[in-house]
C-alpha atoms as a PDB file:
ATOM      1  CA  UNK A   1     111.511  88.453  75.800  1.00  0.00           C
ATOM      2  CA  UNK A   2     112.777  89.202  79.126  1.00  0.00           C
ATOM      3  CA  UNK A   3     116.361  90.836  78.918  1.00  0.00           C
ATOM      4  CA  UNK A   4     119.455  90.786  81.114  1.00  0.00           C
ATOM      5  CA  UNK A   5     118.699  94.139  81.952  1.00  0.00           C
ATOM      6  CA  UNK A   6     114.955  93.046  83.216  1.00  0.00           C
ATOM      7  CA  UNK A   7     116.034  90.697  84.748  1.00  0.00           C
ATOM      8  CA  UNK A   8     118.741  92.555  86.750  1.00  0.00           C
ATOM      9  CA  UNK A   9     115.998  95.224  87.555  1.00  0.00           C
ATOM     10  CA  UNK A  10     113.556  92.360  89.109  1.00  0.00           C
ATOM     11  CA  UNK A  11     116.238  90.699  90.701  1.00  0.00           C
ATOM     12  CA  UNK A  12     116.829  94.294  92.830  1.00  0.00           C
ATOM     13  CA  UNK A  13     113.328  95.370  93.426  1.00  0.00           C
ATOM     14  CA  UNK A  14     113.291  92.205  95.070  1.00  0.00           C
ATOM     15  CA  UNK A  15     115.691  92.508  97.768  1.00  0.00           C
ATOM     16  CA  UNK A  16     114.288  96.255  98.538  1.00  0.00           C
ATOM     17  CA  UNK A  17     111.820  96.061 101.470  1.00  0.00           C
ATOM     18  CA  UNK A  18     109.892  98.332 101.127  1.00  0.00           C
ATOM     19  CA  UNK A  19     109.971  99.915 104.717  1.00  0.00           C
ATOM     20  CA  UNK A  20     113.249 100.706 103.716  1.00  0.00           C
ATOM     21  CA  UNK A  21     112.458 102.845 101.193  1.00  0.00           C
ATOM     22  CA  UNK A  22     110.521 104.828 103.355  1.00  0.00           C
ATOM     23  CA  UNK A  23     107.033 103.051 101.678  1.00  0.00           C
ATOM     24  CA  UNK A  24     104.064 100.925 103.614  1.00  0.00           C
ATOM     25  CA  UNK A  25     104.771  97.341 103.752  1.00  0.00           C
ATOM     26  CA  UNK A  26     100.957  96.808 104.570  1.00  0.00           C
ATOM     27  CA  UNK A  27      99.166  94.394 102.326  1.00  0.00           C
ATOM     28  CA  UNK A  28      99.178  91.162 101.000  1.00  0.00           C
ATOM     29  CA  UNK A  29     102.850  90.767  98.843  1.00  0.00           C
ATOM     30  CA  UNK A  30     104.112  87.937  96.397  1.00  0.00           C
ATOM     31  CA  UNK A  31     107.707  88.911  97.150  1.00  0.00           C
ATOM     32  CA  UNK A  32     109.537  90.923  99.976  1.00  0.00           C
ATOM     33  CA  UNK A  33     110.214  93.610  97.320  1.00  0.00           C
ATOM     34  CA  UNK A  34     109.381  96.673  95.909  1.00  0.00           C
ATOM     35  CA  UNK A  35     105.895  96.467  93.261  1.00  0.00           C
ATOM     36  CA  UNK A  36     106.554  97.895  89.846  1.00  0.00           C
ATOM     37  CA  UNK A  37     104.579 100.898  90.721  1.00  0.00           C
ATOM     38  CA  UNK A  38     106.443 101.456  94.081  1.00  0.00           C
ATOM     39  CA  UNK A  39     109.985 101.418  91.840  1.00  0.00           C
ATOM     40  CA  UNK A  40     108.238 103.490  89.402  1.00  0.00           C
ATOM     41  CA  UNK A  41     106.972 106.035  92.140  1.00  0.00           C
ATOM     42  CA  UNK A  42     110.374 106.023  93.800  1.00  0.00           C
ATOM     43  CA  UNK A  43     112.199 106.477  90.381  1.00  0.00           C
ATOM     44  CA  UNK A  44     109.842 109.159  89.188  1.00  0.00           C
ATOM     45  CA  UNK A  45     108.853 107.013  86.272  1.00  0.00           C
ATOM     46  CA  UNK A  46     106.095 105.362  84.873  1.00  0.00           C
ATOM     47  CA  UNK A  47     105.019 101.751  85.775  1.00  0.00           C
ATOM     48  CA  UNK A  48     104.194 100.947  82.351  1.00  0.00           C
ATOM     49  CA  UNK A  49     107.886 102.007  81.646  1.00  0.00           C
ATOM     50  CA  UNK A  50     109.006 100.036  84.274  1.00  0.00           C
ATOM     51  CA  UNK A  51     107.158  97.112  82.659  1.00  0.00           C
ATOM     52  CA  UNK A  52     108.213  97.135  79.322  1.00  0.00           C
ATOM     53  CA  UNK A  53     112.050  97.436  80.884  1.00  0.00           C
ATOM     54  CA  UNK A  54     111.680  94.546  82.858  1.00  0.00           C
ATOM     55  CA  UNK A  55     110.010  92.737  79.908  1.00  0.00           C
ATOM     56  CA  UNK A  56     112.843  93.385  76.996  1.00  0.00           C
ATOM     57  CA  UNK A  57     109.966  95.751  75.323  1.00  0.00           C
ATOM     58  CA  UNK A  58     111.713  99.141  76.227  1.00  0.00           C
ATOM     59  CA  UNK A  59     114.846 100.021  74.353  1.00  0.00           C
ATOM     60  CA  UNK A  60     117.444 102.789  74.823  1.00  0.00           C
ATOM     61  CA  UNK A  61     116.639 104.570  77.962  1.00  0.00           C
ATOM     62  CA  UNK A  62     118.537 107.561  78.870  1.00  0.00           C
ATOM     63  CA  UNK A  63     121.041 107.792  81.417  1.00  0.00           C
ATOM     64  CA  UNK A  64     118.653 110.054  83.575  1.00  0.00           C
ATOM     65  CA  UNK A  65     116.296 107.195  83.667  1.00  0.00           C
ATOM     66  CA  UNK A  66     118.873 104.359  84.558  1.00  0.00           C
ATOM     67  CA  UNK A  67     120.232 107.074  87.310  1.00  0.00           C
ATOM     68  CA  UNK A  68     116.547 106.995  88.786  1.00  0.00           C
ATOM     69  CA  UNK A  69     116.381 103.394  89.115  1.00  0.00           C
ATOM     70  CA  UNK A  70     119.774 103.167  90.910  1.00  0.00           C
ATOM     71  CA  UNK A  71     118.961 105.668  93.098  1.00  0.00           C
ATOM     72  CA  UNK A  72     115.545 104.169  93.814  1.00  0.00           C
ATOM     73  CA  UNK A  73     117.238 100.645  93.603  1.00  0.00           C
ATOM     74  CA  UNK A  74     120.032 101.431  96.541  1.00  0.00           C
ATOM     75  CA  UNK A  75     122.386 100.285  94.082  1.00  0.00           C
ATOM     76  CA  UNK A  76     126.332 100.592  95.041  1.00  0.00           C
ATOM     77  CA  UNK A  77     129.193 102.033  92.920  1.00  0.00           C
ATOM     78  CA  UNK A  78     129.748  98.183  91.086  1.00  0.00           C
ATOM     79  CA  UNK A  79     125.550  97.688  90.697  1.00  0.00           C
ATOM     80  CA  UNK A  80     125.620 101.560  89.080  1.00  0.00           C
ATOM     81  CA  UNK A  81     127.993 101.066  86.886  1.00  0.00           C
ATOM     82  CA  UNK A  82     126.856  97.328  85.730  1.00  0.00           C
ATOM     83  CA  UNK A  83     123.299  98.300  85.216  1.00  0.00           C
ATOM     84  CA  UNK A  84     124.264 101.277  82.621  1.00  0.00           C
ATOM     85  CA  UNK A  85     126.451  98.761  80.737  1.00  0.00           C
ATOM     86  CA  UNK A  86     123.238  96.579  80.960  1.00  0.00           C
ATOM     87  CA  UNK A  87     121.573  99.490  79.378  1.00  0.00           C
ATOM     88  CA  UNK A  88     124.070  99.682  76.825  1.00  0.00           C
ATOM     89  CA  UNK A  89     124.901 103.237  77.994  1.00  0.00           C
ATOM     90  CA  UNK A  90     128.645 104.438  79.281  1.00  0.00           C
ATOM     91  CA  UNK A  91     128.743 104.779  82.961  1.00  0.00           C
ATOM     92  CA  UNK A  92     129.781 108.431  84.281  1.00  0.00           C
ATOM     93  CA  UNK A  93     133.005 108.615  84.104  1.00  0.00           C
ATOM     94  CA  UNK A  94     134.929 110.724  87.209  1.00  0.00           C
ATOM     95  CA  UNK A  95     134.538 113.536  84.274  1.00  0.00           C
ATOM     96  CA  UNK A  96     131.268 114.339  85.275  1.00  0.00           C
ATOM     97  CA  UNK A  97     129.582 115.963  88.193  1.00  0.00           C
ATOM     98  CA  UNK A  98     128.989 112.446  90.590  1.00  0.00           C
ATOM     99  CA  UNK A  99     124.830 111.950  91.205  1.00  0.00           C
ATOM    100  CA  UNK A 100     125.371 108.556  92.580  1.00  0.00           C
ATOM    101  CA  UNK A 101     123.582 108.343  96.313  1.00  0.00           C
ATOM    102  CA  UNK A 102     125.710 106.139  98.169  1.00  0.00           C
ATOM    103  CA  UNK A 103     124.143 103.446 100.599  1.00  0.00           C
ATOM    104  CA  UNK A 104     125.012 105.567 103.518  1.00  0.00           C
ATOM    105  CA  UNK A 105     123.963 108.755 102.500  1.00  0.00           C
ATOM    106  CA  UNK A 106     120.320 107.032 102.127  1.00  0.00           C
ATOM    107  CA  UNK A 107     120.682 105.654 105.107  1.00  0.00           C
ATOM    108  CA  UNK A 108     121.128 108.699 106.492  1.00  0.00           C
ATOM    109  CA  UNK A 109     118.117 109.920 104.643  1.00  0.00           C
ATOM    110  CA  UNK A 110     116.187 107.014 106.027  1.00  0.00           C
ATOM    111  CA  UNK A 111     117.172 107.609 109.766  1.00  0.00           C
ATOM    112  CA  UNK A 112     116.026 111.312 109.401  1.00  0.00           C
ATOM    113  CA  UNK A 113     112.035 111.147 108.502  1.00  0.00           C
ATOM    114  CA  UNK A 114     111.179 113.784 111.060  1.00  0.00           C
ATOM    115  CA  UNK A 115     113.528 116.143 109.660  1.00  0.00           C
ATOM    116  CA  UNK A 116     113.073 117.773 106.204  1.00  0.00           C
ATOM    117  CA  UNK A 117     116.678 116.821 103.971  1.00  0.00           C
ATOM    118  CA  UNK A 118     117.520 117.217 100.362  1.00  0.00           C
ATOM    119  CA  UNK A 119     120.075 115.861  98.418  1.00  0.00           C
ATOM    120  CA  UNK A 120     122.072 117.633  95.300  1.00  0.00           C
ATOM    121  CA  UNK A 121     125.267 117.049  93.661  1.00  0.00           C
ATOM    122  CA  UNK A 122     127.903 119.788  92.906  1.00  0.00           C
ATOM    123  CA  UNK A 123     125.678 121.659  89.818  1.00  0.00           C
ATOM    124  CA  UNK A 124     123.054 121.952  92.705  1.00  0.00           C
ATOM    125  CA  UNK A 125     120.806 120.191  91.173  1.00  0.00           C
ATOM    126  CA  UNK A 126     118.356 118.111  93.427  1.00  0.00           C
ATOM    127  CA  UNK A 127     118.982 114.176  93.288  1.00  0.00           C
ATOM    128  CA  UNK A 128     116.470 113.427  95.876  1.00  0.00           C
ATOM    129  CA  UNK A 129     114.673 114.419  98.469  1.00  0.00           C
ATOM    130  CA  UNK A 130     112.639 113.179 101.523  1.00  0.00           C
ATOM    131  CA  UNK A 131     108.561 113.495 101.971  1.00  0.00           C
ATOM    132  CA  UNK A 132     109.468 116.339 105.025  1.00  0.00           C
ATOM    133  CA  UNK A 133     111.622 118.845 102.208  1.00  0.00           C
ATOM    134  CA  UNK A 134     108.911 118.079 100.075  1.00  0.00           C
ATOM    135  CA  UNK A 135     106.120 119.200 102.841  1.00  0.00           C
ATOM    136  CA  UNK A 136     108.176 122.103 103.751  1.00  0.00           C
ATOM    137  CA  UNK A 137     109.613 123.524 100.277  1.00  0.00           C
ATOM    138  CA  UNK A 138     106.793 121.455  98.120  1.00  0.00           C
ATOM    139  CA  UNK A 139     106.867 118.557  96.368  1.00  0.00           C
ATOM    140  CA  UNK A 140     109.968 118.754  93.483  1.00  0.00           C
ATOM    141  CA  UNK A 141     108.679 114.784  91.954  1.00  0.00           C
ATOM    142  CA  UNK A 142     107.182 116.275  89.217  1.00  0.00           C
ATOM    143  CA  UNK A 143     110.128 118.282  88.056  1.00  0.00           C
ATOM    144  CA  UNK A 144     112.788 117.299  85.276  1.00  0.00           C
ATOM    145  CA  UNK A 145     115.653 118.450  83.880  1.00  0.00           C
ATOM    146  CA  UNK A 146     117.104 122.585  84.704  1.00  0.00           C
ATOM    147  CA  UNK A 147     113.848 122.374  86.616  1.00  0.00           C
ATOM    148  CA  UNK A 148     115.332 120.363  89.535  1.00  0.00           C
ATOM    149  CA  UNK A 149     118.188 122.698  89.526  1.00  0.00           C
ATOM    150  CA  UNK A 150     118.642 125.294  92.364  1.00  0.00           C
ATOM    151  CA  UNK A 151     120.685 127.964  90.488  1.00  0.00           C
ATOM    152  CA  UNK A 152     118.100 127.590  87.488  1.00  0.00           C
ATOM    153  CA  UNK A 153     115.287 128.209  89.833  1.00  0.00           C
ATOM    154  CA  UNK A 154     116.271 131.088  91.214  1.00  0.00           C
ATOM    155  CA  UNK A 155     118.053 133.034  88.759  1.00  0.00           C
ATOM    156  CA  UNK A 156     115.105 132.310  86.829  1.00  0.00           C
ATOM    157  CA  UNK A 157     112.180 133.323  89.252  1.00  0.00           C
ATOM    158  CA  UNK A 158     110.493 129.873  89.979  1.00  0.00           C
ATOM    159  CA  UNK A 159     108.602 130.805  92.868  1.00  0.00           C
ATOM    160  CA  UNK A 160     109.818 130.016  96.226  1.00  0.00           C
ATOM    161  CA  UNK A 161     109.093 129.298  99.657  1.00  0.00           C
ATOM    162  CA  UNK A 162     112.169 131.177 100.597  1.00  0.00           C
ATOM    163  CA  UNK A 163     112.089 134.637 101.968  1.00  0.00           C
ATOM    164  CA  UNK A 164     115.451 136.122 101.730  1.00  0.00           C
ATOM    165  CA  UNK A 165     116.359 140.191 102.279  1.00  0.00           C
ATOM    166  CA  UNK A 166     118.002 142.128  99.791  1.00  0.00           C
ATOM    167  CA  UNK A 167     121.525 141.584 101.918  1.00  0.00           C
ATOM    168  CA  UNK A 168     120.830 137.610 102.161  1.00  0.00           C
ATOM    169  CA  UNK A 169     119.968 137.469  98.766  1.00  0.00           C
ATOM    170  CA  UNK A 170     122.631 139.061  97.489  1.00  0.00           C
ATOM    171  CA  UNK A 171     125.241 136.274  99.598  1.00  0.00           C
ATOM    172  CA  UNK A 172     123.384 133.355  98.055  1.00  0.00           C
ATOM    173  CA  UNK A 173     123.445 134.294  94.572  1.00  0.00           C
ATOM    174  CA  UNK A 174     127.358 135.160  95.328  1.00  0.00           C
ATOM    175  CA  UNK A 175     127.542 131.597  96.809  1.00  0.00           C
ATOM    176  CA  UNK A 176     125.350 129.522  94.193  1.00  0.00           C
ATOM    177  CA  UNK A 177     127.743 131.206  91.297  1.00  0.00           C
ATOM    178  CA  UNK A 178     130.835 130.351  93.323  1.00  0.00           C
ATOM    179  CA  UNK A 179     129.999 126.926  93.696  1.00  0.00           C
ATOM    180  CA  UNK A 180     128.614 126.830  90.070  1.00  0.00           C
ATOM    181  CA  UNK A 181     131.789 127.734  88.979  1.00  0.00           C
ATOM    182  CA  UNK A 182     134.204 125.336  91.443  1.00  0.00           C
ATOM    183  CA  UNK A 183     132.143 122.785  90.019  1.00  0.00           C
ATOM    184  CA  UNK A 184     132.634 123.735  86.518  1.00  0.00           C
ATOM    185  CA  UNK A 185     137.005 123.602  87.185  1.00  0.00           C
ATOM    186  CA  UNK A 186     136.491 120.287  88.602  1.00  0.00           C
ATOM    187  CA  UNK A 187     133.746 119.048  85.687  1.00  0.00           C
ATOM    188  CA  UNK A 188     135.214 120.975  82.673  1.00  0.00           C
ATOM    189  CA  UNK A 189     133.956 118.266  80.472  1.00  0.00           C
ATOM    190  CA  UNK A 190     130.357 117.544  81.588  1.00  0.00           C
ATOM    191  CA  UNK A 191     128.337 118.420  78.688  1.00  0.00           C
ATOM    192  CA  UNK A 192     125.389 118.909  80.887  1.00  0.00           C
ATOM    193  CA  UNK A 193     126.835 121.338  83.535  1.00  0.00           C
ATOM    194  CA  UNK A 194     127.820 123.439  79.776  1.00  0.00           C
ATOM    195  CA  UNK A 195     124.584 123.543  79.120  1.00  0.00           C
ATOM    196  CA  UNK A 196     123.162 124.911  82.006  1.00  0.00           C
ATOM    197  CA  UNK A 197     125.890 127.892  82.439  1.00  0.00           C
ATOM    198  CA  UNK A 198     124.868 128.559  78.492  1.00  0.00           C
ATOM    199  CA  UNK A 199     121.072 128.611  79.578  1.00  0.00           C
ATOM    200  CA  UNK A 200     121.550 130.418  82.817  1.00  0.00           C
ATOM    201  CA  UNK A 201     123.802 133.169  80.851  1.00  0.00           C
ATOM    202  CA  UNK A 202     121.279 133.500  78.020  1.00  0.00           C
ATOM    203  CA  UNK A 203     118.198 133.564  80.009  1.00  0.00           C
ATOM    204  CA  UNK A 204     119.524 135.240  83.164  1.00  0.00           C
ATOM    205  CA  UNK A 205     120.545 138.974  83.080  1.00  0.00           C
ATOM    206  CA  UNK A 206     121.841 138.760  86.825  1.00  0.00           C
ATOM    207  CA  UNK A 207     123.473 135.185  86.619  1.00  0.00           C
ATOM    208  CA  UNK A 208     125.293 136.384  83.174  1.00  0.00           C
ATOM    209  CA  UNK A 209     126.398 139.683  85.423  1.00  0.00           C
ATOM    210  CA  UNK A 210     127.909 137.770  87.758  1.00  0.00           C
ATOM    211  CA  UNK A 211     129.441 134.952  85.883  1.00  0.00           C
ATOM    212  CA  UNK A 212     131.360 137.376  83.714  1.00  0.00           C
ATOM    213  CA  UNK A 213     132.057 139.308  87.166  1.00  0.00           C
ATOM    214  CA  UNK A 214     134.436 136.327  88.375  1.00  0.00           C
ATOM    215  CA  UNK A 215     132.815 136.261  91.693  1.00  0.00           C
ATOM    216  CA  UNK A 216     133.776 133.471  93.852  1.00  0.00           C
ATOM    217  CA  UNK A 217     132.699 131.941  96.891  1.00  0.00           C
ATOM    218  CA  UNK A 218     130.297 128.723  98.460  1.00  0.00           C
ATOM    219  CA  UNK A 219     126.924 128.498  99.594  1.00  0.00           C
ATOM    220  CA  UNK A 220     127.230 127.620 103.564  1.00  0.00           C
ATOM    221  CA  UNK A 221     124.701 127.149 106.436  1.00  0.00           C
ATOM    222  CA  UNK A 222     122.178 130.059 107.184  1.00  0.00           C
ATOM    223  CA  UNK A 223     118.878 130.499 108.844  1.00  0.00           C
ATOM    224  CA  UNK A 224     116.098 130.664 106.456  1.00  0.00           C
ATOM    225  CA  UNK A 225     112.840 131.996 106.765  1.00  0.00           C
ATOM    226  CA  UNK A 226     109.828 130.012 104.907  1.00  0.00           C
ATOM    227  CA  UNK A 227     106.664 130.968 104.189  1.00  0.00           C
ATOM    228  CA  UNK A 228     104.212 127.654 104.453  1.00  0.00           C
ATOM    229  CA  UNK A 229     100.834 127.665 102.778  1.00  0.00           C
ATOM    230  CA  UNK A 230      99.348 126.032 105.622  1.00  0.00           C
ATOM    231  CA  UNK A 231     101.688 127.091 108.817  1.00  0.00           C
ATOM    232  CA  UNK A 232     102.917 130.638 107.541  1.00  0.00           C
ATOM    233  CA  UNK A 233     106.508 131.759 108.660  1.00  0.00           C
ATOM    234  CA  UNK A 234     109.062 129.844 110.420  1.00  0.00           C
ATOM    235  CA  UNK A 235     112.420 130.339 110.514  1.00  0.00           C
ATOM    236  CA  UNK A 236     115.017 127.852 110.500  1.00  0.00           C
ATOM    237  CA  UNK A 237     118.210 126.400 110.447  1.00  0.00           C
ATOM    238  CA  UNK A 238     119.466 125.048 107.088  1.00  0.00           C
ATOM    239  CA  UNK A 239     122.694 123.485 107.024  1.00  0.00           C
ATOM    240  CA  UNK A 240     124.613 122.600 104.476  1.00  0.00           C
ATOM    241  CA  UNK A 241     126.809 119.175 104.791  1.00  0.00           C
ATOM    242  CA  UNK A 242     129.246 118.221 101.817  1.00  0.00           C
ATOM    243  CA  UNK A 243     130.147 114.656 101.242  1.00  0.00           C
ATOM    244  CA  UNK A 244     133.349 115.124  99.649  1.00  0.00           C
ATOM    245  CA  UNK A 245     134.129 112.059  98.281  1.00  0.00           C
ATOM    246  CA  UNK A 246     131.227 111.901  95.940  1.00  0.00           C
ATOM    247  CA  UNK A 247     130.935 115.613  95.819  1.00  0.00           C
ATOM    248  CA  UNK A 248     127.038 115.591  97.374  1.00  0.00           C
ATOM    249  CA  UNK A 249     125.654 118.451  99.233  1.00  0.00           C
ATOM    250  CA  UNK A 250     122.873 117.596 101.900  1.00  0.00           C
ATOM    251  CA  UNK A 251     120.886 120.407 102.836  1.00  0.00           C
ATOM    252  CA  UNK A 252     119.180 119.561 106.588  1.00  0.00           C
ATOM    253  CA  UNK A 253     116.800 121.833 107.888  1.00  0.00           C
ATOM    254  CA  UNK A 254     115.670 121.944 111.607  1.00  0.00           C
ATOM    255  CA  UNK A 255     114.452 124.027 114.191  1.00  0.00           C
ATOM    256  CA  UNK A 256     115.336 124.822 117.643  1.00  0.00           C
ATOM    257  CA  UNK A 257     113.249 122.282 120.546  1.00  0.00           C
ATOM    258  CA  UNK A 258     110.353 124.328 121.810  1.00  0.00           C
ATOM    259  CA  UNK A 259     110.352 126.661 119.665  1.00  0.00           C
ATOM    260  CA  UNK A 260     107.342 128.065 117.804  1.00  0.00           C
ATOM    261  CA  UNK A 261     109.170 126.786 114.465  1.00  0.00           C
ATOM    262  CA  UNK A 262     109.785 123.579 116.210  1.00  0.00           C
ATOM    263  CA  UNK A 263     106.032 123.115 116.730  1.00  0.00           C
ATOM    264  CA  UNK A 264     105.440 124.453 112.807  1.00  0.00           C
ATOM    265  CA  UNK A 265     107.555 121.454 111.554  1.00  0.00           C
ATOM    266  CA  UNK A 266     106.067 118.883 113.736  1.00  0.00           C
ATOM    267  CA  UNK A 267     102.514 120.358 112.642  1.00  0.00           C
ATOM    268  CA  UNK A 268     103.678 119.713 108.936  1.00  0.00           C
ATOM    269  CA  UNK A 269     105.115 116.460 109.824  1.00  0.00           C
ATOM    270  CA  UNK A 270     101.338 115.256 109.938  1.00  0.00           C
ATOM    271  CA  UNK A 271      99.869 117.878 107.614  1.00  0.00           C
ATOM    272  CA  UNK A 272     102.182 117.887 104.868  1.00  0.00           C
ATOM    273  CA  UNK A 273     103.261 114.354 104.185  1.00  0.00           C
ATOM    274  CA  UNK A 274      99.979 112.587 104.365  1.00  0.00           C
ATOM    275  CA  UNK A 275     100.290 112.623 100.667  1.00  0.00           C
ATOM    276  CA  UNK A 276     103.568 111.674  99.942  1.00  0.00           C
ATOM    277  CA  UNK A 277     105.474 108.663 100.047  1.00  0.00           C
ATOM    278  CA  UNK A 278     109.117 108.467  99.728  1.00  0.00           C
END
């Protein structure tokens, strides 16, 4: 038996076209929406799970879930916060780090498909990211939980793309604990960003070493130097743009016109996204 929450969920993936969510609108189409599988692809989620939701057959979903499907959804503040009620769930409260993408930051992400953005909230943890970061730095869809988390990844030697020296290293570790901890003053009572400082401190000699250390400081635009399976080096500029009022942090990387990196990124532009949709 369909539930209010199904139905809420259709009545969305409706209104989404799908060009807007960065997805072919090619083939013959019921509705001017999203398909179950497109939501499901966009959300990172199953379409059977998608299914039983919109069919009253799912129960309980977790808060990461119902976060996916706003995101994916283009919900606003009100829709967020009315579809975890739906789910039966207590929205985020302004206690806990904001991972709500607002309708402008996606359209920002919409405007820029040449150019290779990511989007994380204040525990640097990646909300979502277009199919050009996911050509450059590879594709992050398949990762869940700490795993989508930049400080996790690299205190904890998930390989990278990145090629830092010893001297740029040593400044972005400084800056990811810096902003690790800001965010922790202004989140003191997210559970989740807890758990990841525990983790980090148990599992990371280097993290814990610096944590304890008090260091302080923020991550800010650099030039970064890449190493591509396909195009090898190029180095670029990565900047770092905070939206303060819902504590985001878009990361934008881009290259110099005419430049040899500039032609590596338009190369990947056709290469690297062939495969990928949204």
């Amino acid at each position: 038996m369909t539930t209010e929450l199904g139905r809420a969920l259709r009545r969305w993936r409706d209104r989404v076209a799908p060009e807007t969510a960065g997805l072919p609108a090619g083939g013959q189409r019921r509705a001017a929406g999203l398909r179950r599988e497109e939501l499901a692809l966009l959300a990172g989620i199953s379409v059977d799970y998608v299914t039983r939701l919109e069919q009253g057959r799912a129960v309980n979903p977790s808060g990461q879930i119902i976060e996916a499907l706003a995101r994916a959804l283009r919900l606003t503040g009100d829709e967020r916060t009315h579809l975890f009620r739906l789910a039966g769930l207590v929205p985020p409260g302004p206690e806990t780090v904001p991972g709500h993408i607002t309708p402008s930051v996606q359209r920002l992400l919409d405007r820029l498909v040449d150019t290779p953005v990511g989007v994380s909230d204040a525990a640097m943890t990646l909300l979502v990211a277009n199919p050009m970061y996911a050509a450059l730095m590879g594709d992050p869809s398949g990762r869940r939980g700490f795993e989508r988390n930049g400080v996790w990844r690299n205190f904890l030697g998930v390989p990278t793309r990145v090629r830092h020296t010893p001297e740029e290293r040593y400044a972005f570790e400084i800056g990811m604990v810096g902003e690790l901890r800001a965010t922790a003053v202004r989140y003191p009572a997210d559970r989740q960003l807890g758990r990841l400082i525990a983790e980090l401190r148990a599992s990371s000699e280097r993290f814990a070493e610096l944590w304890d250390a008090g260091v302080v400081g923020r991550l800010e635009s650099s030039r970064k130097t890449i190493e591509h399976p396909q195009v090898g080096l190029l180095t670029l500029d990565c900047d770092l743009l905070r939206v303060e009022g819902n504590d985001l942090h878009i990361l934008v990387y881009s290259a110099e016109p005419g430049t040899e990196a500039a032609d590596k990124l338009e190369l990947l532009s056709v290469l690297g996204t062939q495969s990928l949709v949204g």
